[in-house]
N, C-alpha and C. Protein backbone atom coordinates (compact mmCIF):
# COMPACT_ATOMS: atom_id res chain seq x y z
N UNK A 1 -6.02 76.93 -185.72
CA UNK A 1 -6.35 77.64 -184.49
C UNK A 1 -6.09 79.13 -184.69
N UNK A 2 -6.95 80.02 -184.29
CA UNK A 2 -7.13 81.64 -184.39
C UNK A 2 -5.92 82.23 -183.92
N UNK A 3 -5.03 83.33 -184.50
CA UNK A 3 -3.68 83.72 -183.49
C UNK A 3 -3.95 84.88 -183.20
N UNK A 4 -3.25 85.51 -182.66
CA UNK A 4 -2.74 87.34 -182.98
C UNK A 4 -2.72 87.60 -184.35
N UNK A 5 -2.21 86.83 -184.80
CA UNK A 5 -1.73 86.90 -186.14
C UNK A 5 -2.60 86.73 -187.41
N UNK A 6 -3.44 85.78 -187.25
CA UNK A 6 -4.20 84.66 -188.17
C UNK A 6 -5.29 84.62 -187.45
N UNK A 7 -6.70 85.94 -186.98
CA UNK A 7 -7.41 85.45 -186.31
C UNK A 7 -8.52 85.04 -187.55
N UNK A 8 -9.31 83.83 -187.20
CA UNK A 8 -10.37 83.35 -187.80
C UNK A 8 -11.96 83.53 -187.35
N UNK A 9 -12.25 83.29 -186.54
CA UNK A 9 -13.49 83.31 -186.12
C UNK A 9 -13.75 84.04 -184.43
N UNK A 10 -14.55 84.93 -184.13
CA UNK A 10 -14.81 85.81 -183.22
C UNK A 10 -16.07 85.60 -182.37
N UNK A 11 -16.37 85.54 -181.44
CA UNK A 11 -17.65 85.91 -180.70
C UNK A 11 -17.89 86.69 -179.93
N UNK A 12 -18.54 88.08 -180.71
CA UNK A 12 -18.41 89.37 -180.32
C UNK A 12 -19.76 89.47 -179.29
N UNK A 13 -19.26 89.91 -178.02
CA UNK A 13 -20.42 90.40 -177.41
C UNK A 13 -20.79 92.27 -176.96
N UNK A 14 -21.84 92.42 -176.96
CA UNK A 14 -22.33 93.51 -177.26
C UNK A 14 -22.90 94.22 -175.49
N UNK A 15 -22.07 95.07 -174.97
CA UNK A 15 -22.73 95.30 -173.69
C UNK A 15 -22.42 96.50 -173.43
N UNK A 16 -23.18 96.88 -171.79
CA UNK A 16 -23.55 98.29 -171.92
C UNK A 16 -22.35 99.31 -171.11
N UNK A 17 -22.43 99.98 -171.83
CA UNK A 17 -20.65 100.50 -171.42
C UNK A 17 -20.56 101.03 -169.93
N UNK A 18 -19.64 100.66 -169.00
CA UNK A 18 -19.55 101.38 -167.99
C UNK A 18 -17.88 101.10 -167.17
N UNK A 19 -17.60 101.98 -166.49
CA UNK A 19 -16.29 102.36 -166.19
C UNK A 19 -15.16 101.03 -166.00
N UNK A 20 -15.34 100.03 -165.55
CA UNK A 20 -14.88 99.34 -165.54
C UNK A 20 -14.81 98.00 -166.20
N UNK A 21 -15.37 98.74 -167.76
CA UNK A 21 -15.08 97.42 -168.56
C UNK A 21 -14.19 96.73 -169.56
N UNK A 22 -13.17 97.56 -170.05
CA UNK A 22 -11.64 97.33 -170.45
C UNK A 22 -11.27 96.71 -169.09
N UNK A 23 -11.19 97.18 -167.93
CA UNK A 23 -10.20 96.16 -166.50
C UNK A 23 -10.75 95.01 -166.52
N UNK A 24 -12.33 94.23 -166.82
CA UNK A 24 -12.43 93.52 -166.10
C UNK A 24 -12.12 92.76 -167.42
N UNK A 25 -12.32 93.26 -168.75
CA UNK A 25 -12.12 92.21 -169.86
C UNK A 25 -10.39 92.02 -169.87
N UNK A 26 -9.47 93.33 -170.08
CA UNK A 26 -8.55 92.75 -169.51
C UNK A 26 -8.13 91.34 -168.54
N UNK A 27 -8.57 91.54 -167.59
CA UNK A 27 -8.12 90.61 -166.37
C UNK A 27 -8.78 89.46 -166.70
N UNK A 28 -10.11 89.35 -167.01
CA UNK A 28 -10.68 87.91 -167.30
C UNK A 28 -9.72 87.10 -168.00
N UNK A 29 -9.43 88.02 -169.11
CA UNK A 29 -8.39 87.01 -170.11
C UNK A 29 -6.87 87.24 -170.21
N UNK A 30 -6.57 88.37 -169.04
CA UNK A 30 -5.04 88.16 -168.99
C UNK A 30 -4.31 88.80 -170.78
N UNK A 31 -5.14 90.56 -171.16
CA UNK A 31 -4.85 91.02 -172.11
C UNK A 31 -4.19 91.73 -172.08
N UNK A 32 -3.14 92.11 -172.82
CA UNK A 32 -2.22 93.49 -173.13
C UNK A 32 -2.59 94.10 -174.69
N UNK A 33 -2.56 94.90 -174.93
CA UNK A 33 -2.26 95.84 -176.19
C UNK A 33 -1.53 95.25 -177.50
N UNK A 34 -2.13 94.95 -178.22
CA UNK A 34 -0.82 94.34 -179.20
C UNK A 34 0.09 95.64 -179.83
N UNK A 35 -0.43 96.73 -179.82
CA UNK A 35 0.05 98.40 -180.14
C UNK A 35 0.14 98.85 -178.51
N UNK A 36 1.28 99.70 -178.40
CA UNK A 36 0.99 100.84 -177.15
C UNK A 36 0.26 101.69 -177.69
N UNK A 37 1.41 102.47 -178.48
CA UNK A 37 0.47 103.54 -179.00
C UNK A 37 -0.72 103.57 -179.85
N UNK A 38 -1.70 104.68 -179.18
CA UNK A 38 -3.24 104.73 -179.63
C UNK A 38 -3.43 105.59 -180.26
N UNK A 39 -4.44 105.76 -181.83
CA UNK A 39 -4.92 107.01 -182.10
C UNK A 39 -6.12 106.29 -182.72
N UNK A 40 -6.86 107.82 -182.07
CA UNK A 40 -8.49 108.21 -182.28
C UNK A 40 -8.43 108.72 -183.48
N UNK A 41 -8.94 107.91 -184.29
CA UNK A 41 -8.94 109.30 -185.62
C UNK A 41 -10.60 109.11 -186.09
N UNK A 42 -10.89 110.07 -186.69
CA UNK A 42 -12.47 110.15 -187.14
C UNK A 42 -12.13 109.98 -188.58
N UNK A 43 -12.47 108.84 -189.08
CA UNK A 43 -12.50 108.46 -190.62
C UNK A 43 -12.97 109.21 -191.72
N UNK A 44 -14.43 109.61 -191.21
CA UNK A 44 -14.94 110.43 -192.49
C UNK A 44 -14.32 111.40 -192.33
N UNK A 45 -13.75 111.82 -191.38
CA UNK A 45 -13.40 113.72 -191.74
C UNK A 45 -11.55 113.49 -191.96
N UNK A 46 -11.01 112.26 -192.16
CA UNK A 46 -9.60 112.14 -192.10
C UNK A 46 -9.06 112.78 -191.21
N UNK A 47 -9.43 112.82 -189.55
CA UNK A 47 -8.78 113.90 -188.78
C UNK A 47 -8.47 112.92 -187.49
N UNK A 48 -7.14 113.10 -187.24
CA UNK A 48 -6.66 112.37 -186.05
C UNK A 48 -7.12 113.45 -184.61
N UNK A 49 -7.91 112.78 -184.04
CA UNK A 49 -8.46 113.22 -182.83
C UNK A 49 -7.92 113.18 -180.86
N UNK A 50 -7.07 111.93 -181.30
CA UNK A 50 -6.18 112.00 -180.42
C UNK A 50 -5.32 110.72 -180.25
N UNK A 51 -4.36 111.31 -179.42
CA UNK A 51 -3.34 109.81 -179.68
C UNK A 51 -2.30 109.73 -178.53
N UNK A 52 -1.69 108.68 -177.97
CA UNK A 52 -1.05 108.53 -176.36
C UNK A 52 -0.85 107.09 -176.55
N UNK A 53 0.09 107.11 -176.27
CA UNK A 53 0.92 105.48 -175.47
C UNK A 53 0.50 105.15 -173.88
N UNK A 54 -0.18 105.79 -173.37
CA UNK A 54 -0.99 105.65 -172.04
C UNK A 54 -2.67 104.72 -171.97
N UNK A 55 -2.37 104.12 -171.90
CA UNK A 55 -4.12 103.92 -171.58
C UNK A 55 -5.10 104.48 -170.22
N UNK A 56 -4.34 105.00 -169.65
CA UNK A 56 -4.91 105.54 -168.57
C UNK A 56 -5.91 106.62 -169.49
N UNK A 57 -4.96 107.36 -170.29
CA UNK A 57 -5.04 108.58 -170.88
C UNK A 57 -5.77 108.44 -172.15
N UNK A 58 -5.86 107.58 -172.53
CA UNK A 58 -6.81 107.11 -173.92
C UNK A 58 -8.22 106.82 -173.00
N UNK A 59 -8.49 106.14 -171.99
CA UNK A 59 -9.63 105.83 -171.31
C UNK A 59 -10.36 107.35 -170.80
N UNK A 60 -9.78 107.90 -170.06
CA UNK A 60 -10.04 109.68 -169.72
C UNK A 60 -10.47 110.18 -171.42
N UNK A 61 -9.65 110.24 -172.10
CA UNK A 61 -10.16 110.87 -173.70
C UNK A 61 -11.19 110.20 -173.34
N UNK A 62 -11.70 108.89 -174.04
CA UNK A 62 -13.33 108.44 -173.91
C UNK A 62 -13.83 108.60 -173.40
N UNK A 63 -13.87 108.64 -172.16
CA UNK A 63 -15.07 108.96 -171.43
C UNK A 63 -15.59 110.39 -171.23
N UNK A 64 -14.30 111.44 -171.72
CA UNK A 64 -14.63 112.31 -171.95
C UNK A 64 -15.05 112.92 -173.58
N UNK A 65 -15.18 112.10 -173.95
CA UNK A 65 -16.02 112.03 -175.40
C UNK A 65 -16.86 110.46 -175.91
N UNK A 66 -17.60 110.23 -174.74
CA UNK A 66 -18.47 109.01 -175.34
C UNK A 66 -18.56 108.64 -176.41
N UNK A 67 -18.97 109.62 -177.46
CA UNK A 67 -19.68 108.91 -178.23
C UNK A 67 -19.45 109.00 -179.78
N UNK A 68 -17.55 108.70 -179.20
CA UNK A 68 -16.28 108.33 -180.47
C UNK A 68 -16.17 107.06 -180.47
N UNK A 69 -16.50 106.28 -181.20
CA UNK A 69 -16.05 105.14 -181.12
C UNK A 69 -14.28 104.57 -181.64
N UNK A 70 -13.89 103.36 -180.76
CA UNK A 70 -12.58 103.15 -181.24
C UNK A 70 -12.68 101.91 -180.44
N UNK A 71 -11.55 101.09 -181.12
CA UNK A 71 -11.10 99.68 -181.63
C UNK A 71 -10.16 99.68 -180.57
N UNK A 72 -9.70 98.30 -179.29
CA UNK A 72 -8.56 98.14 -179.33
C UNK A 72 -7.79 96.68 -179.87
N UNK A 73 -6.89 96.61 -179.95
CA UNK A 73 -6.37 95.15 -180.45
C UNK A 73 -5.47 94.85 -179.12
N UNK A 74 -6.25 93.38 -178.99
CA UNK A 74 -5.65 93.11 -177.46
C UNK A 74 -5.19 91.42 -178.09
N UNK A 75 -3.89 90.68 -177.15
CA UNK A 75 -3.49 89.63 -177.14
C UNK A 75 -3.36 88.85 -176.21
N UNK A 76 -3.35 87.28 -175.49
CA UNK A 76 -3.41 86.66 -174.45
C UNK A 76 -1.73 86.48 -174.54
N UNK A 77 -1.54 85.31 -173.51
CA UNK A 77 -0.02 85.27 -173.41
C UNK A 77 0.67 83.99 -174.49
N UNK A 78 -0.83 83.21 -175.12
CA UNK A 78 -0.62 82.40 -176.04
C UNK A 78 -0.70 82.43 -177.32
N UNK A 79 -0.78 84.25 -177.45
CA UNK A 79 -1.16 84.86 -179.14
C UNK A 79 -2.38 84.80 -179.53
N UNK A 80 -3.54 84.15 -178.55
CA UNK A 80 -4.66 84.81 -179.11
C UNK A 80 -5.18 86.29 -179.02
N UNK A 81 -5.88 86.21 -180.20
CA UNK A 81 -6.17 87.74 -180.79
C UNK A 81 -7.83 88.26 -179.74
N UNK A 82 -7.68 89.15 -179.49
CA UNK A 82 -8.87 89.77 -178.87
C UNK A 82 -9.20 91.20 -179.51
N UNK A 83 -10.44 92.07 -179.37
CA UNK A 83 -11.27 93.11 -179.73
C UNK A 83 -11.93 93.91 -178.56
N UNK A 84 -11.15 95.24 -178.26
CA UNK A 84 -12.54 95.77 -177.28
C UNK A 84 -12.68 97.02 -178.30
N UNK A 85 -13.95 97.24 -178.37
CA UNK A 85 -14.49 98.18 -179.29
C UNK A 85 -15.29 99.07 -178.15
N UNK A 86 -14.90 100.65 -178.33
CA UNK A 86 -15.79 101.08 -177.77
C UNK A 86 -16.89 102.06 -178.07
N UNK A 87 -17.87 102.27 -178.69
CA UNK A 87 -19.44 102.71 -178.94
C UNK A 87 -19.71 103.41 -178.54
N UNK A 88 -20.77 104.10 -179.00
CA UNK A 88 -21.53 105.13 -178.29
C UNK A 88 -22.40 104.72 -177.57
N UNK A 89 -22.40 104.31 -175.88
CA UNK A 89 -23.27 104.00 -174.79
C UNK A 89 -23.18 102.02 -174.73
N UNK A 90 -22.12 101.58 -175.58
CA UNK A 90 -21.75 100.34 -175.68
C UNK A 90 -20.24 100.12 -175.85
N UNK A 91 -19.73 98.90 -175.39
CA UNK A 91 -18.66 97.98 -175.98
C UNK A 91 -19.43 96.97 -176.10
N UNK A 92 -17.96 96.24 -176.81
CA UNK A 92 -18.27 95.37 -177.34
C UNK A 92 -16.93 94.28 -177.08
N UNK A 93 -16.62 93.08 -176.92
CA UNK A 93 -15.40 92.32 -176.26
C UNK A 93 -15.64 91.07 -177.33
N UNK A 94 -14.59 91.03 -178.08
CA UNK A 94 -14.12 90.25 -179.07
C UNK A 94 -13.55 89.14 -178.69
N UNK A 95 -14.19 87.81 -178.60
CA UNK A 95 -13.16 86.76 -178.14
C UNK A 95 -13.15 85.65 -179.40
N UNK A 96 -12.20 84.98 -178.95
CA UNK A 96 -11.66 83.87 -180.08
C UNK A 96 -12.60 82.41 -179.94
N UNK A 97 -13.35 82.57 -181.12
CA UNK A 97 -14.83 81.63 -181.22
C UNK A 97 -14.68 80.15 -180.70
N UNK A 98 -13.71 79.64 -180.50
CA UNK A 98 -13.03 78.55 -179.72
C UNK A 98 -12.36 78.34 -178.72
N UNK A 99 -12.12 79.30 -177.81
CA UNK A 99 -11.42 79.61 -176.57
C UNK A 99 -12.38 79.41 -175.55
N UNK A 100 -13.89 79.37 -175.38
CA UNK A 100 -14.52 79.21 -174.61
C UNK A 100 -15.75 78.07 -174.75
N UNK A 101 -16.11 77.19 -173.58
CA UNK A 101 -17.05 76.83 -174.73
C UNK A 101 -18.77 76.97 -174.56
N UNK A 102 -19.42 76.42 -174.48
CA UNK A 102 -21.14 77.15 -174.93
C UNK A 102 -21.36 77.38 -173.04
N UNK A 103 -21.06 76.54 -172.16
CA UNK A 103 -21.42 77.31 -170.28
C UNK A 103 -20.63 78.24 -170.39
N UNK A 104 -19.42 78.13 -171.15
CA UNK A 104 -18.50 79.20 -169.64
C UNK A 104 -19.08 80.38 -170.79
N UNK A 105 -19.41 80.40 -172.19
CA UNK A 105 -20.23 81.78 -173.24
C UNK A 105 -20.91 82.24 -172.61
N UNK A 106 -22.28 81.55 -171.97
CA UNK A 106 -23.48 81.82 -171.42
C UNK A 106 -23.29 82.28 -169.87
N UNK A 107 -22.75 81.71 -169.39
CA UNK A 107 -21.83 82.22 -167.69
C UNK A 107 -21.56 83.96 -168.03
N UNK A 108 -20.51 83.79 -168.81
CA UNK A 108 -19.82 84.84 -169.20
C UNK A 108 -20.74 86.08 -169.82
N UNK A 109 -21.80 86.19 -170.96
CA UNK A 109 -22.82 86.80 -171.36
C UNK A 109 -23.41 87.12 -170.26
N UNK A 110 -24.21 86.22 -169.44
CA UNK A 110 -25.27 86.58 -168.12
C UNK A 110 -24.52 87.12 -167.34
N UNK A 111 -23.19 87.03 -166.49
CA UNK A 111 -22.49 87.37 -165.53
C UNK A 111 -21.87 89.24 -166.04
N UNK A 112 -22.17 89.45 -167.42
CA UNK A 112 -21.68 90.63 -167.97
C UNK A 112 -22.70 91.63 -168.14
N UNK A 113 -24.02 91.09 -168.11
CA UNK A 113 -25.20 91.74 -168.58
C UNK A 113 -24.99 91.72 -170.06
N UNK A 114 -25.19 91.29 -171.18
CA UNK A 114 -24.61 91.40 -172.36
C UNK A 114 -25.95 91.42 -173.36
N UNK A 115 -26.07 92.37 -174.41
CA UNK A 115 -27.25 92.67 -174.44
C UNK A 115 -27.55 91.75 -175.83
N UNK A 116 -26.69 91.20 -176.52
CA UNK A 116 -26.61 90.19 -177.38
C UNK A 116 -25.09 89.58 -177.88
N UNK A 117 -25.03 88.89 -178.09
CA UNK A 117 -23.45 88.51 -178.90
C UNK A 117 -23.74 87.27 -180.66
N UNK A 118 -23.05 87.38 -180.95
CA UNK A 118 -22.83 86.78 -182.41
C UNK A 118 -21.39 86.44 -182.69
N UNK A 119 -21.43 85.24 -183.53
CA UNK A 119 -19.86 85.13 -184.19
C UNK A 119 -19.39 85.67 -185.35
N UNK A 120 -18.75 85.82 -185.80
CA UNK A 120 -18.27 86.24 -187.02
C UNK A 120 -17.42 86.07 -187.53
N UNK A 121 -17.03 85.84 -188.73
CA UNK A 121 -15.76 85.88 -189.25
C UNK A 121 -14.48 87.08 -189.74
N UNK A 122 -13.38 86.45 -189.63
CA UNK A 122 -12.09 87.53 -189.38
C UNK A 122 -12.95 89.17 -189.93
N UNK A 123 -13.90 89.45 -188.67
CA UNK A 123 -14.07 90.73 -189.02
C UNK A 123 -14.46 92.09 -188.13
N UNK A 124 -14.21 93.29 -188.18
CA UNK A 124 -14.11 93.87 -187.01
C UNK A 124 -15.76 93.79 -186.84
N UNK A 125 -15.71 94.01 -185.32
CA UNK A 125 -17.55 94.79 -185.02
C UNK A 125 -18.10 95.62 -185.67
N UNK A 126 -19.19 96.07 -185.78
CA UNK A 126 -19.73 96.66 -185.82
C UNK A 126 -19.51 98.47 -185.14
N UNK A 127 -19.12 99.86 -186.07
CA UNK A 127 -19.20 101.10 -184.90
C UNK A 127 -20.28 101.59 -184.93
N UNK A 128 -21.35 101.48 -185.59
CA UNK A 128 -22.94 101.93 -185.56
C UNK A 128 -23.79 101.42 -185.07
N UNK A 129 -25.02 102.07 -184.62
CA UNK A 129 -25.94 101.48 -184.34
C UNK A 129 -26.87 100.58 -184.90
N UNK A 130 -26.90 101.08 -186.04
CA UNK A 130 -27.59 99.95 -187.47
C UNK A 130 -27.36 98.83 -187.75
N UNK A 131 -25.81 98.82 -187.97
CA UNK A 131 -25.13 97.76 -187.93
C UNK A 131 -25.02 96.81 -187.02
N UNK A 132 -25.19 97.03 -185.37
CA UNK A 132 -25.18 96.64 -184.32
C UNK A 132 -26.80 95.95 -184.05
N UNK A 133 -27.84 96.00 -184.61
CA UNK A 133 -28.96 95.92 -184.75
C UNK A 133 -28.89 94.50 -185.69
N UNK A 134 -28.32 94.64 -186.22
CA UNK A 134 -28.35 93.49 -187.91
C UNK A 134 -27.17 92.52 -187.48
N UNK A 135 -26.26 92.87 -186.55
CA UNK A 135 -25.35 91.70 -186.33
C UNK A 135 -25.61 90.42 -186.25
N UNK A 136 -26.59 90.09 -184.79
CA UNK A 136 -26.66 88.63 -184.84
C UNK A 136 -27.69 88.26 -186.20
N UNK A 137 -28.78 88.71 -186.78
CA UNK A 137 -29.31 88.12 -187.45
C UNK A 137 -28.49 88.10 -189.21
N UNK A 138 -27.17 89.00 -188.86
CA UNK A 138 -26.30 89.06 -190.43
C UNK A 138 -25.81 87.18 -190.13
N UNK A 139 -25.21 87.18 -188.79
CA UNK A 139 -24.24 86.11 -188.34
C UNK A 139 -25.30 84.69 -187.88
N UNK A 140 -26.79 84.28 -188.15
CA UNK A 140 -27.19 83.12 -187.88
C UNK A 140 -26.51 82.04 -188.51
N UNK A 141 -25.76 81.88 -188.91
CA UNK A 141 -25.03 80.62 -189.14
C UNK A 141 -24.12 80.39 -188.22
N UNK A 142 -24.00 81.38 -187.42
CA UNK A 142 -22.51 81.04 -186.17
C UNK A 142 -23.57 81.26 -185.03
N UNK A 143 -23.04 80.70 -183.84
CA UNK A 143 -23.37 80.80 -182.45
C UNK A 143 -23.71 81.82 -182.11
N UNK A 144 -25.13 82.72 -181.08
CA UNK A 144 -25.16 83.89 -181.09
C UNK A 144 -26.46 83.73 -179.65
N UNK A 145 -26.34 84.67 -179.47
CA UNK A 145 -26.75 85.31 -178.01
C UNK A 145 -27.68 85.93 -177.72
N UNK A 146 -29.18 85.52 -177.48
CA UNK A 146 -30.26 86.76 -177.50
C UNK A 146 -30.82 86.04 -176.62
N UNK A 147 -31.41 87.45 -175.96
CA UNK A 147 -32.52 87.30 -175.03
C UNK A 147 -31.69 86.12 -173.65
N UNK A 148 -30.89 86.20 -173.48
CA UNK A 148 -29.86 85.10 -172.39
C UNK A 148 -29.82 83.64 -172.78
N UNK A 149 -30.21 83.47 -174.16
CA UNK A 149 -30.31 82.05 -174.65
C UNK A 149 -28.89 81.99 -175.56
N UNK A 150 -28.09 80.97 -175.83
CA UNK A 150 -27.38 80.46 -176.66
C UNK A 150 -28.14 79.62 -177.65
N UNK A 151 -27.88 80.40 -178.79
CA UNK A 151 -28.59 79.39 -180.14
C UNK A 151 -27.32 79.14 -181.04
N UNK A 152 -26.86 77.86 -181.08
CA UNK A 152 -26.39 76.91 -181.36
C UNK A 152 -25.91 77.24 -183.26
N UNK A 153 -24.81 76.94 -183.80
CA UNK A 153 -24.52 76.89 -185.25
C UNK A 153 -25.81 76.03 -185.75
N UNK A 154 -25.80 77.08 -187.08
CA UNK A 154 -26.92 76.33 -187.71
C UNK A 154 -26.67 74.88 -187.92
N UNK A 155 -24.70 74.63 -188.34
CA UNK A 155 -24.89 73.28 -188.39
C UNK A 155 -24.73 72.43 -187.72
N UNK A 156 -25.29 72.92 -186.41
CA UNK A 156 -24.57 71.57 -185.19
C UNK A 156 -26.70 71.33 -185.10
């Protein structure tokens, strides 16, 4: 079984960013921070861009710079591992590929507006657009999300 610790398999969904979507993924699943403290850093240029033990104050940074992307690492109260990634004009909400199952996915996708999702293995999302394009069809062997349909593991 996937932990905090030991996560295995993911079903990342892909949706369109707007103010209240860290609260509601929070609260759906009852998430905290597995880190307080946050830093923005921009990889290619090795430059830490910003950083705070606040999330109030990490959320204000983003939105006052859209279109930085950054990772958070979130946990339930039973050690499962979660993902909110946030994109340029997208997140993305990382859940544990066995925690839900194919209604409450599809509930959950349609009820989010979600513009595709895919599974994957122990691996982060996607921060590009390219990449974000090639996801579900990298991931057809796992469960994945298009067009409001659930298409099924190749091997079930």
């Amino acid at each position: 079984m996937p932990t905090a610790l030991d996560p295995e398999l993911d079903f990342n969904i892909l949706l369109p960013r707007n103010a209240d979507s860290y609260e509601r993924f929070t609260t759906r699943f009852g998430l905290e921070p597995i880190q307080a403290h946050q830093e923005v850093v921009d990889y290619e240029q090795g430059k830490l861009l910003f950083e705070t033990d606040a999330l109030d104050d990490l959320f204000a940074w983003l939105t006052a710079h859209p279109d930085t992307p950054h990772t958070l690492y979130l946990k339930d109260d039973d050690g499962w591992a979660f993902v909110f990634s946030h994109l340029p004009h997208n997140i993305i909400w990382s859940v544990p590929y066995d925690l839900l199952d194919d209604d409450a996915l599809v509930s959950m996708c349609l009820r989010e507006g979600a513009i595709c999702g895919w599974g994957s293995w122990n691996e982060p999302p996607p921060d590009n657009v390219a990449d974000l394009a090639q996801a579900p069809v990298r991931w057809k062997a796992l469960k994945r999300f298009e067009k409001a349909v659930l298409h099924p593991d190749a091997a079930s």
